[in-house]
PDB file of N, CA and C in Angstrom:
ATOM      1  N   UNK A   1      85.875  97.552 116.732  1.00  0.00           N
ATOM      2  CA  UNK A   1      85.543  96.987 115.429  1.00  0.00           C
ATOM      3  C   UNK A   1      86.837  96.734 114.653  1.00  0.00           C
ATOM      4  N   UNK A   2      86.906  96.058 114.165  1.00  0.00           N
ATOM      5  CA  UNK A   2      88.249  95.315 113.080  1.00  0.00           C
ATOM      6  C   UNK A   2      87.650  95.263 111.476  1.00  0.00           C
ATOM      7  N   UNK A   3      88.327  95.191 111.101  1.00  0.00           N
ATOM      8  CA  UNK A   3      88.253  95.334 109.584  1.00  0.00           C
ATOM      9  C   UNK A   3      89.328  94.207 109.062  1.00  0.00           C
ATOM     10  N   UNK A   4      88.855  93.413 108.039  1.00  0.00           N
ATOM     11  CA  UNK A   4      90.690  92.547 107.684  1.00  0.00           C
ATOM     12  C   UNK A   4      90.996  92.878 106.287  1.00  0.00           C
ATOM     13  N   UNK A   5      92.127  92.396 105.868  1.00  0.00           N
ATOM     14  CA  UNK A   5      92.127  92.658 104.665  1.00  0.00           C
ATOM     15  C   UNK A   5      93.657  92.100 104.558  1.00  0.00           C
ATOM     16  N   UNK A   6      94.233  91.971 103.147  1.00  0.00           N
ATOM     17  CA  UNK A   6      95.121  91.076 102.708  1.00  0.00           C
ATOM     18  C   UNK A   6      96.241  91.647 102.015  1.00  0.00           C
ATOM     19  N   UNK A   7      97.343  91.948 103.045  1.00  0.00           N
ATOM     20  CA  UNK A   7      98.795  92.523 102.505  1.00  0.00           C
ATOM     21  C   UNK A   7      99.739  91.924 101.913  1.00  0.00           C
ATOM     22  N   UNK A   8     100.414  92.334 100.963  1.00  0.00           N
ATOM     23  CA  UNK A   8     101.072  91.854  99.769  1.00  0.00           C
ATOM     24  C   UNK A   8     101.799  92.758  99.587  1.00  0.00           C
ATOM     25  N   UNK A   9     103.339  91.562 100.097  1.00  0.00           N
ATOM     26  CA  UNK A   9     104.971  92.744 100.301  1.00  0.00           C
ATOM     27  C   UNK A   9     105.993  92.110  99.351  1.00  0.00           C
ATOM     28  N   UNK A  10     106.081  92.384  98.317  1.00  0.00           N
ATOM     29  CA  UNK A  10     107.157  92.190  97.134  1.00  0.00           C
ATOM     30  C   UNK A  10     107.967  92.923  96.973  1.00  0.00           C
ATOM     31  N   UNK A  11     109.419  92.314  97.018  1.00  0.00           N
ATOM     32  CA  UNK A  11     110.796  92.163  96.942  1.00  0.00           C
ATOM     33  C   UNK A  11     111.548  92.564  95.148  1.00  0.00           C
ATOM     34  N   UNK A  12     111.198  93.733  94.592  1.00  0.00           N
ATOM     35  CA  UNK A  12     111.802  93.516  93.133  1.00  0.00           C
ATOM     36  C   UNK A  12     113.534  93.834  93.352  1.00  0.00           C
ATOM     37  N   UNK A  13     114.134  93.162  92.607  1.00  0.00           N
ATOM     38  CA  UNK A  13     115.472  93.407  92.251  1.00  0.00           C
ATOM     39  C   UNK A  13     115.637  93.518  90.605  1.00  0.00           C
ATOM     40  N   UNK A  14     115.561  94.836  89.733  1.00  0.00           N
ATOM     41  CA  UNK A  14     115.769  94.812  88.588  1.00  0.00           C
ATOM     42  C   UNK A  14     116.991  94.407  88.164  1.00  0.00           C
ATOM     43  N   UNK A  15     117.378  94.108  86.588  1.00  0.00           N
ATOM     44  CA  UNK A  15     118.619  94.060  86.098  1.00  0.00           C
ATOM     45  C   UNK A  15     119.097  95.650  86.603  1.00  0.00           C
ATOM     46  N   UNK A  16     120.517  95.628  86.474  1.00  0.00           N
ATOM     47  CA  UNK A  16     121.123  96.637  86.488  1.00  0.00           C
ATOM     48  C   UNK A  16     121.011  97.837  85.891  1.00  0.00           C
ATOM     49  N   UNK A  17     120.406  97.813  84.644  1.00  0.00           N
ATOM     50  CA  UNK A  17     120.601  98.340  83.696  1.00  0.00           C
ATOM     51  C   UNK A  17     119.182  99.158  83.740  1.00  0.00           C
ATOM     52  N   UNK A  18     117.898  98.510  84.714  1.00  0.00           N
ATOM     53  CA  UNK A  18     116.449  98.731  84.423  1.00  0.00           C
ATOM     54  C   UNK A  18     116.077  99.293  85.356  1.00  0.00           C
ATOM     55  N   UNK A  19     116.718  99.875  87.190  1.00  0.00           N
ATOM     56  CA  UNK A  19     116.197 100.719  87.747  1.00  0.00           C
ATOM     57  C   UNK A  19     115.059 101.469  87.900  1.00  0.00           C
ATOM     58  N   UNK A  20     115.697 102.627  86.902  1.00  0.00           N
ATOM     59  CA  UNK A  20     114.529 103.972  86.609  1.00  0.00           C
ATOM     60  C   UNK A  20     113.422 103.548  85.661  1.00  0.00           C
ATOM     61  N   UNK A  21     113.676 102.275  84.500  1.00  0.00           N
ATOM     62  CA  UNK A  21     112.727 101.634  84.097  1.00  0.00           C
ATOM     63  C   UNK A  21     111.736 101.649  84.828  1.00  0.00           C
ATOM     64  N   UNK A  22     111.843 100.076  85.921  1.00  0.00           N
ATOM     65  CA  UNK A  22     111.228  99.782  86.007  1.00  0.00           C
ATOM     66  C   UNK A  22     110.391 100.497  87.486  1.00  0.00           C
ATOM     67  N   UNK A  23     110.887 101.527  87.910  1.00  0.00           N
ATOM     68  CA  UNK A  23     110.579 102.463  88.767  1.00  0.00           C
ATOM     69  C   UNK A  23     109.694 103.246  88.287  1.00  0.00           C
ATOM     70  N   UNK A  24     109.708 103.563  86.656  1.00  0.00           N
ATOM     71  CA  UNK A  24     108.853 104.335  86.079  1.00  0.00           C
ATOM     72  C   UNK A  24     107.553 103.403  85.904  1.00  0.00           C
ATOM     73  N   UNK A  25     107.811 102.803  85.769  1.00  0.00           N
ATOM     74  CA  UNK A  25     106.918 101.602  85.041  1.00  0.00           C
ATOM     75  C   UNK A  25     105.780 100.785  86.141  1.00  0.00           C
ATOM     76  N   UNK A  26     106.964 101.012  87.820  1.00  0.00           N
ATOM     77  CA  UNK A  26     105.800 101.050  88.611  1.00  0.00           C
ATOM     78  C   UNK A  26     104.675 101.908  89.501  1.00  0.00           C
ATOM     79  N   UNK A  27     105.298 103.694  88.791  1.00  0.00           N
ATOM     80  CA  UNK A  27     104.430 104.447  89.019  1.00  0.00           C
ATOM     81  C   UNK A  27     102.981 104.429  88.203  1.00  0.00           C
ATOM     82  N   UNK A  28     103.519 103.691  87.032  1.00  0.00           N
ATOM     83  CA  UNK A  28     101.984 103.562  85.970  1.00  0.00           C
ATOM     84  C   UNK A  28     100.946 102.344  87.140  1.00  0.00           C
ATOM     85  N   UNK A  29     101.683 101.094  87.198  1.00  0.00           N
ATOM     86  CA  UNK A  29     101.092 100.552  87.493  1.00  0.00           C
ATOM     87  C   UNK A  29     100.006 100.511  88.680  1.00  0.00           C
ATOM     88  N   UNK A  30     100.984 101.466  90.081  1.00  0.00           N
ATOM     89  CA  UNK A  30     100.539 101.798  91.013  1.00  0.00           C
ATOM     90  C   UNK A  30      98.877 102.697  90.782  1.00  0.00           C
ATOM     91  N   UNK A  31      99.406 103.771  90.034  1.00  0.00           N
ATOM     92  CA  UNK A  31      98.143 104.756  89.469  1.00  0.00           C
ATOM     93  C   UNK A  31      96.983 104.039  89.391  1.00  0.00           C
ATOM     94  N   UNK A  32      97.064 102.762  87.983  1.00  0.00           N
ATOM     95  CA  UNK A  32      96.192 102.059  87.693  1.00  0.00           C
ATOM     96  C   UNK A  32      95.345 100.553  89.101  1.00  0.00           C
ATOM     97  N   UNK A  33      96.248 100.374  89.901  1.00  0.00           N
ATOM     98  CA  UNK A  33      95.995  99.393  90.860  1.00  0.00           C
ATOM     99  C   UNK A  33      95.068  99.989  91.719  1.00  0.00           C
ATOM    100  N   UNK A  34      95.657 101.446  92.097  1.00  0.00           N
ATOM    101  CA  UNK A  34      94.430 102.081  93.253  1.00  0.00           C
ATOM    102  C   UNK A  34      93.172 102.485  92.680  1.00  0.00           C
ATOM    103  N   UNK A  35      93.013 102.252  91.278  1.00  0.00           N
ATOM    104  CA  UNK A  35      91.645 102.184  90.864  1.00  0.00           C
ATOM    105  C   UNK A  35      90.848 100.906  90.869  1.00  0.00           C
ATOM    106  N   UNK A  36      91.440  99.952  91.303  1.00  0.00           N
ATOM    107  CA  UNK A  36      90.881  98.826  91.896  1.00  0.00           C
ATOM    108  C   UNK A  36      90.132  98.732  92.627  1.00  0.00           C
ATOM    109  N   UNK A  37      88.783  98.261  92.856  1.00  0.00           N
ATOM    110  CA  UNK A  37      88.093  98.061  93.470  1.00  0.00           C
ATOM    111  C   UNK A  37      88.257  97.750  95.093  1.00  0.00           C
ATOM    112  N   UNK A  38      89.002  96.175  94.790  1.00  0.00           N
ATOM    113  CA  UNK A  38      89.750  96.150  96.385  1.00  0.00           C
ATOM    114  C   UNK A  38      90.704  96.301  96.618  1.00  0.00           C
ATOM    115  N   UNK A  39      91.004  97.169  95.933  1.00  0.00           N
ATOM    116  CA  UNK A  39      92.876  97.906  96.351  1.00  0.00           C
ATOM    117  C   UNK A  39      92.392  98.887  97.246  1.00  0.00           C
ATOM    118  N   UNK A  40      93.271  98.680  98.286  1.00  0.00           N
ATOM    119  CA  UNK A  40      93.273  99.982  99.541  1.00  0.00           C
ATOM    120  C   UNK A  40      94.012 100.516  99.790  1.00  0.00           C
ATOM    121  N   UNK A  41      95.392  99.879  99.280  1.00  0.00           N
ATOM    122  CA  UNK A  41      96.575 101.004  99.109  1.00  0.00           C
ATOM    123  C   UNK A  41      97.345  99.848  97.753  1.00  0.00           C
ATOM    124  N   UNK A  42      98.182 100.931  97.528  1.00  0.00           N
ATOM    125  CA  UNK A  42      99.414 100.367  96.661  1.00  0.00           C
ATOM    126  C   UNK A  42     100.832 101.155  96.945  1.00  0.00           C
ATOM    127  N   UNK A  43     101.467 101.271  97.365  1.00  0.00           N
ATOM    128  CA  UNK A  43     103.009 101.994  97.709  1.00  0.00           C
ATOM    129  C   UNK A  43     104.030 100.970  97.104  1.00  0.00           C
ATOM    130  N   UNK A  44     105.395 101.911  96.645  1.00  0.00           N
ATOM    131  CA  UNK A  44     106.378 101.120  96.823  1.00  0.00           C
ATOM    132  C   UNK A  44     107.761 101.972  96.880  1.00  0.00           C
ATOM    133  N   UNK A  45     108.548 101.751  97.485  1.00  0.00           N
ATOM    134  CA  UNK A  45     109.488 102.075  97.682  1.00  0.00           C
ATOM    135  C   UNK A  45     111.280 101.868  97.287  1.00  0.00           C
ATOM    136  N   UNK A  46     112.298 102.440  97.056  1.00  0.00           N
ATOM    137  CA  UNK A  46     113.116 102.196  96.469  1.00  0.00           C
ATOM    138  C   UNK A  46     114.177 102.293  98.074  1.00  0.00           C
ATOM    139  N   UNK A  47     115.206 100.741  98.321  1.00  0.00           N
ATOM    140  CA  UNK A  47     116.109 100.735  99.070  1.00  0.00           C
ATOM    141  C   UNK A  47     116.913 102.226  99.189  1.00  0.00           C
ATOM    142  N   UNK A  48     117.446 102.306 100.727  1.00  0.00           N
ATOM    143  CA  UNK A  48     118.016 103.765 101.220  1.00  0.00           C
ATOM    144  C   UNK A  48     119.794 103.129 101.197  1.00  0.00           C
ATOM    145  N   UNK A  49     119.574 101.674 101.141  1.00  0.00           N
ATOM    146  CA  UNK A  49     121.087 100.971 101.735  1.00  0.00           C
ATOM    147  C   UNK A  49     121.493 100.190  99.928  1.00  0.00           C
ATOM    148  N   UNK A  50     120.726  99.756  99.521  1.00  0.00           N
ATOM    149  CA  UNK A  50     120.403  99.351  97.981  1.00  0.00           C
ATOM    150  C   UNK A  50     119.456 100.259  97.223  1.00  0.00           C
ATOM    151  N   UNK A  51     119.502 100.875  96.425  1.00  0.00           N
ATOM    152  CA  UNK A  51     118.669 101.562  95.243  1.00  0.00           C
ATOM    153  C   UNK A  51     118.229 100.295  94.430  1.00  0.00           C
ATOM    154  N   UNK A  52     118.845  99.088  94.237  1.00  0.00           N
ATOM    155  CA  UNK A  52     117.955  98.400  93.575  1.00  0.00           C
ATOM    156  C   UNK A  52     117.373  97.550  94.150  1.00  0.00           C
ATOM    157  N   UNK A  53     117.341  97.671  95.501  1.00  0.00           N
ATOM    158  CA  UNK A  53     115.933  96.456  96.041  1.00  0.00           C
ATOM    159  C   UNK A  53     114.664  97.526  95.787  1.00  0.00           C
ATOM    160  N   UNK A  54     113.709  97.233  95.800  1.00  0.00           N
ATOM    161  CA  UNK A  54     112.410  97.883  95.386  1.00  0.00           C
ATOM    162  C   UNK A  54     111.346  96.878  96.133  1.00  0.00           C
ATOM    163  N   UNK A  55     110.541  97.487  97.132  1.00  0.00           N
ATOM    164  CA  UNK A  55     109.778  96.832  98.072  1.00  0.00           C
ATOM    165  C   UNK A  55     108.351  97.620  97.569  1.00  0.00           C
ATOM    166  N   UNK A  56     107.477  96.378  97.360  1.00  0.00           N
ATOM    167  CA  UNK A  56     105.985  97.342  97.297  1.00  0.00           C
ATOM    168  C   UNK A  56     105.185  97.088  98.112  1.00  0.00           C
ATOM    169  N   UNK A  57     104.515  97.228  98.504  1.00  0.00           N
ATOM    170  CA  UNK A  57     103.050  96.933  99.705  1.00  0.00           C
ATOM    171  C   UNK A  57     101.670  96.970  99.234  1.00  0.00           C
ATOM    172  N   UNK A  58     101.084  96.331  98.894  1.00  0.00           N
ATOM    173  CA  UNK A  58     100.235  96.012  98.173  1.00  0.00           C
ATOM    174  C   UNK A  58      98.767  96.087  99.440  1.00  0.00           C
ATOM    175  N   UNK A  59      97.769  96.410  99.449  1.00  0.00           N
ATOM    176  CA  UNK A  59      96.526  96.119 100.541  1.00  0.00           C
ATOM    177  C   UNK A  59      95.250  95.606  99.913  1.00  0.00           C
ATOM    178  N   UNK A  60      94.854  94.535  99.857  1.00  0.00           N
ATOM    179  CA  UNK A  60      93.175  94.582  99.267  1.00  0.00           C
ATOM    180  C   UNK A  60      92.258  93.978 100.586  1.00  0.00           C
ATOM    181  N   UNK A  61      91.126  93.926 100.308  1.00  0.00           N
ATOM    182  CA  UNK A  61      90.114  94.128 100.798  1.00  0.00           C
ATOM    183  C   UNK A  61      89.994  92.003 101.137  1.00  0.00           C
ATOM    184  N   UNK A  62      90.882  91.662 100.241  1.00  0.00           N
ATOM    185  CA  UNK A  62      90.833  89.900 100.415  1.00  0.00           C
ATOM    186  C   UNK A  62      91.702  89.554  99.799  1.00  0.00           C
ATOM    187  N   UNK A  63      91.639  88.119  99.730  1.00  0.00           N
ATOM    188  CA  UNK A  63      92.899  87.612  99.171  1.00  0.00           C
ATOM    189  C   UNK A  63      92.154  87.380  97.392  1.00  0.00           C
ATOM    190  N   UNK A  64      91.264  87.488  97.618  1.00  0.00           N
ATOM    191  CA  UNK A  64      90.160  87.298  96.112  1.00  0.00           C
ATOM    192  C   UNK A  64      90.392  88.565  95.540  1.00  0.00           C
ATOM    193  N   UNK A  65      90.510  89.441  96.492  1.00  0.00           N
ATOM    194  CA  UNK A  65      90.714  90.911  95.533  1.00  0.00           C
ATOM    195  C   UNK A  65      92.334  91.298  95.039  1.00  0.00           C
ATOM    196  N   UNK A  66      93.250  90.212  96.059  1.00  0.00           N
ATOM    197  CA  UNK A  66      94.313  90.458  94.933  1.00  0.00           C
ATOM    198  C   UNK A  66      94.362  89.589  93.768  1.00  0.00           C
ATOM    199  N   UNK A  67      93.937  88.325  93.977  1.00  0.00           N
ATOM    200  CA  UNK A  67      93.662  87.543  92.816  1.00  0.00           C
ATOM    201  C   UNK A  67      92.683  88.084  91.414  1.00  0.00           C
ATOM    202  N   UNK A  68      91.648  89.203  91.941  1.00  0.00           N
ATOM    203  CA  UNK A  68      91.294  89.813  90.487  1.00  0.00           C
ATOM    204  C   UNK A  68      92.202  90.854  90.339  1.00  0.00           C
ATOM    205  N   UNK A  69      93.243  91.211  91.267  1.00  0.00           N
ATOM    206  CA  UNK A  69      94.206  92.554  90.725  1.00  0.00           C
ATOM    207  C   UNK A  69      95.114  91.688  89.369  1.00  0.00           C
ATOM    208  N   UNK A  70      95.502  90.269  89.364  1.00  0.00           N
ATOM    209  CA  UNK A  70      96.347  89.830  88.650  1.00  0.00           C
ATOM    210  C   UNK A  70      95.831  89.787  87.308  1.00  0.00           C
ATOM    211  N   UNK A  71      94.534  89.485  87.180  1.00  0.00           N
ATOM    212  CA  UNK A  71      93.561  89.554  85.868  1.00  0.00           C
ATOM    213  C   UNK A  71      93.229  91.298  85.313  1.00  0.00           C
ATOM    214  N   UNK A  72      93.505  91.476  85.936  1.00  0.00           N
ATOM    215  CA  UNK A  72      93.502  93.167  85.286  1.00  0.00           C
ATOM    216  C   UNK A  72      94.237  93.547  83.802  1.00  0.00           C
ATOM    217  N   UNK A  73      93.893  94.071  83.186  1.00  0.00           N
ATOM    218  CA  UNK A  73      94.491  94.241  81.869  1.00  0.00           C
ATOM    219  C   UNK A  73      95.806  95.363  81.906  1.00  0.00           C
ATOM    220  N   UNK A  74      96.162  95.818  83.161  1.00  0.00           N
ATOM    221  CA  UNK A  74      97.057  97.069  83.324  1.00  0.00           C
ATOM    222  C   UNK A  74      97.891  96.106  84.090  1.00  0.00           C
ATOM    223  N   UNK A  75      97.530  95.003  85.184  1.00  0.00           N
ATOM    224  CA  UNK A  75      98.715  94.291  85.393  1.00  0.00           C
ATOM    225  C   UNK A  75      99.204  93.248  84.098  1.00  0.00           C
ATOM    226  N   UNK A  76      98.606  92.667  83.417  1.00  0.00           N
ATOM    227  CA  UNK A  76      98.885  92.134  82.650  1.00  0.00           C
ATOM    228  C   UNK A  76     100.176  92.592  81.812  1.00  0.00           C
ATOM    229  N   UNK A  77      99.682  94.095  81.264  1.00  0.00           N
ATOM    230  CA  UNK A  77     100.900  94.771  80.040  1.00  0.00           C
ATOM    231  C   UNK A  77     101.620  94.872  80.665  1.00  0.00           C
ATOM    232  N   UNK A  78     101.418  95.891  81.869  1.00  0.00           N
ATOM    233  CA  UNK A  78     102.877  96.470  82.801  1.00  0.00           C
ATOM    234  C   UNK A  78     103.160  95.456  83.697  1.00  0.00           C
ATOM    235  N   UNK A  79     102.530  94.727  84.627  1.00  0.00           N
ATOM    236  CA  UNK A  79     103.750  93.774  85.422  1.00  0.00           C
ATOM    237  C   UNK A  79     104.252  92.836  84.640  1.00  0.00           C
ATOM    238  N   UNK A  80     103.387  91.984  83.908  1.00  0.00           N
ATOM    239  CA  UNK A  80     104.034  90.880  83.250  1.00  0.00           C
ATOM    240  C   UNK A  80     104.609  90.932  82.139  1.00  0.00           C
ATOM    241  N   UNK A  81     103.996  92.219  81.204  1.00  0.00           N
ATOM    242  CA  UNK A  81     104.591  92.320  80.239  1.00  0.00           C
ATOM    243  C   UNK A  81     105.884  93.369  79.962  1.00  0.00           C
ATOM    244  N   UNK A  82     105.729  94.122  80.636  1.00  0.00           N
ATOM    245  CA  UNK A  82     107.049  94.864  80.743  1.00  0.00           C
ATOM    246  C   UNK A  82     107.991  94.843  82.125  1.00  0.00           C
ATOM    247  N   UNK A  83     107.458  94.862  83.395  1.00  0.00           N
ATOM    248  CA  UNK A  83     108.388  95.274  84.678  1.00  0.00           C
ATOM    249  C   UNK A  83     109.083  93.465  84.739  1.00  0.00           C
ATOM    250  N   UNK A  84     107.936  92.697  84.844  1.00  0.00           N
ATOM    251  CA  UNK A  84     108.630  91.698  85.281  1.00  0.00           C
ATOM    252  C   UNK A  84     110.028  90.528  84.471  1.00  0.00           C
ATOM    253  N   UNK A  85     109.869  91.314  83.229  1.00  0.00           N
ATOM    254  CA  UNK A  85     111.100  91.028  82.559  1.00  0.00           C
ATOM    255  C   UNK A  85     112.134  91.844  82.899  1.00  0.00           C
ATOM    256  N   UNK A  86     111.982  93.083  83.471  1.00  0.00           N
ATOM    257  CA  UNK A  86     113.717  93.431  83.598  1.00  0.00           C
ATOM    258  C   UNK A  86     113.918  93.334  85.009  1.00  0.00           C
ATOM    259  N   UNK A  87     113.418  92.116  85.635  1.00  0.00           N
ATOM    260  CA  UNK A  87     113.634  91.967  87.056  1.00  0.00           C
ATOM    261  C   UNK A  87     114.827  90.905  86.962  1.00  0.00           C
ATOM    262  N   UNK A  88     115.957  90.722  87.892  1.00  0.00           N
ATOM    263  CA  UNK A  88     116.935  89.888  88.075  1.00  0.00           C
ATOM    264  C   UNK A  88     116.440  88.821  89.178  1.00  0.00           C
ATOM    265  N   UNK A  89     115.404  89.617  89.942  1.00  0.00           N
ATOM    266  CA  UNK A  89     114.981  88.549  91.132  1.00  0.00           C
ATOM    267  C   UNK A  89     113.447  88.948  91.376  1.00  0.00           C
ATOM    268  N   UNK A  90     112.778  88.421  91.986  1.00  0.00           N
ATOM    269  CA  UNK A  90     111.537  89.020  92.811  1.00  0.00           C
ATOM    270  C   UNK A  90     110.867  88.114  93.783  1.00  0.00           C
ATOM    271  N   UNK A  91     110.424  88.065  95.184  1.00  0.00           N
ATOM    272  CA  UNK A  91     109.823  87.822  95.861  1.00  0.00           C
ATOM    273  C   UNK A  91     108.461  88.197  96.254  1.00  0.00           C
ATOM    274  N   UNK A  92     107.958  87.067  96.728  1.00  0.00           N
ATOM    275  CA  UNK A  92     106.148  87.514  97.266  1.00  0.00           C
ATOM    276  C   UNK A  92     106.030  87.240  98.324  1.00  0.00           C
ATOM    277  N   UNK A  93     105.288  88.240  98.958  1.00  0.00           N
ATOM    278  CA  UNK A  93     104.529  87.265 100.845  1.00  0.00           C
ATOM    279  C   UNK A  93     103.472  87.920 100.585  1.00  0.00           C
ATOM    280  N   UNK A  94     102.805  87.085 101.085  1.00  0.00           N
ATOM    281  CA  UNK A  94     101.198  87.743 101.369  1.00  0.00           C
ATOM    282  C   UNK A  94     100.781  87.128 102.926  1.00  0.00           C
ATOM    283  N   UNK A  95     100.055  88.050 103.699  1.00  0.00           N
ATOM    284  CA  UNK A  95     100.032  88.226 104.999  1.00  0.00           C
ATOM    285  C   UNK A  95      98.389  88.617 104.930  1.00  0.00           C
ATOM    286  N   UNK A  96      97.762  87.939 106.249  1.00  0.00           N
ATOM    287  CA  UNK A  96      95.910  88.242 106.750  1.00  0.00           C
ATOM    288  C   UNK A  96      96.529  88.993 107.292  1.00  0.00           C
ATOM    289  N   UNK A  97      95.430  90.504 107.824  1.00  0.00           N
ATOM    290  CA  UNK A  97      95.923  91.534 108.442  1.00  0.00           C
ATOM    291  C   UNK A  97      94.336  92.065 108.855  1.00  0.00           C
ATOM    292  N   UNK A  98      94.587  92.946 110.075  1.00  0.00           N
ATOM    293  CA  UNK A  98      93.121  93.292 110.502  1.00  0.00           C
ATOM    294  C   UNK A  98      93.487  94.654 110.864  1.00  0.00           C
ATOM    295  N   UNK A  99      92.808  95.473 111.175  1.00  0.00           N
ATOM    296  CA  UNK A  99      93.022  97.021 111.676  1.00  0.00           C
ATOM    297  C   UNK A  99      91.721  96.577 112.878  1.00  0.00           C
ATOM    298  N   UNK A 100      92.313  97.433 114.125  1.00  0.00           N
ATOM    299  CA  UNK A 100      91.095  97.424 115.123  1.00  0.00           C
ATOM    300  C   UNK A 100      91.078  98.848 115.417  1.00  0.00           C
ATOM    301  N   UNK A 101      90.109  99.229 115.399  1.00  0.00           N
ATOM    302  CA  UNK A 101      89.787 100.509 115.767  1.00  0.00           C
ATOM    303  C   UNK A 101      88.949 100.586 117.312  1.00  0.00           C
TER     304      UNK A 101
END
């Protein structure tokens, strides 16, 4: 049996200055994302070779369920309204993905 679902791997590079900011800022968000309906995971991680690349991994249940993660009122304040301003760069991929059991 397979299961699919829709991974989402973003690339943050904060200003210099916004690190632990915005590191803090994506533990709120994370908290609030896995109460998402079709959120199945949320992780993110801080570079071992760079401290300021910041990679997250995002999982929903579809590509519709990350599209209602963006309408959320917790991504709204915190990604757009606070993290994604002290970013210097950021990238998106989104990837179909299946688990077979």
């Amino acid at each position: 049996m397979s299961t699919n679902y829709f991974q989402v791997i973003a690339h943050y590079i904060p200003q210099p200055d916004e690190v632990e900011n915005v590191l803090e800022l994506l533990g709120q968000l994370a908290a609030a994302s896995r109460t998402e309906a079709a959120n199945i995971s949320y992780d993110f991680f801080q570079g071992a070779q760079d401290a300021a690349h910041i990679v997250i991994l995002e999982r929903y249940t579809d590509a519709a369920g990350f599209a209602a993660h963006r309408e959320y009122q917790h991504f709204k304040e915190i990604g757009l309204g606070q993290i994604i301003p002290k970013l210097a760069s950021r990238r998106i991929e989104s990837y179909e993905g299946s688990t077979h059991e």
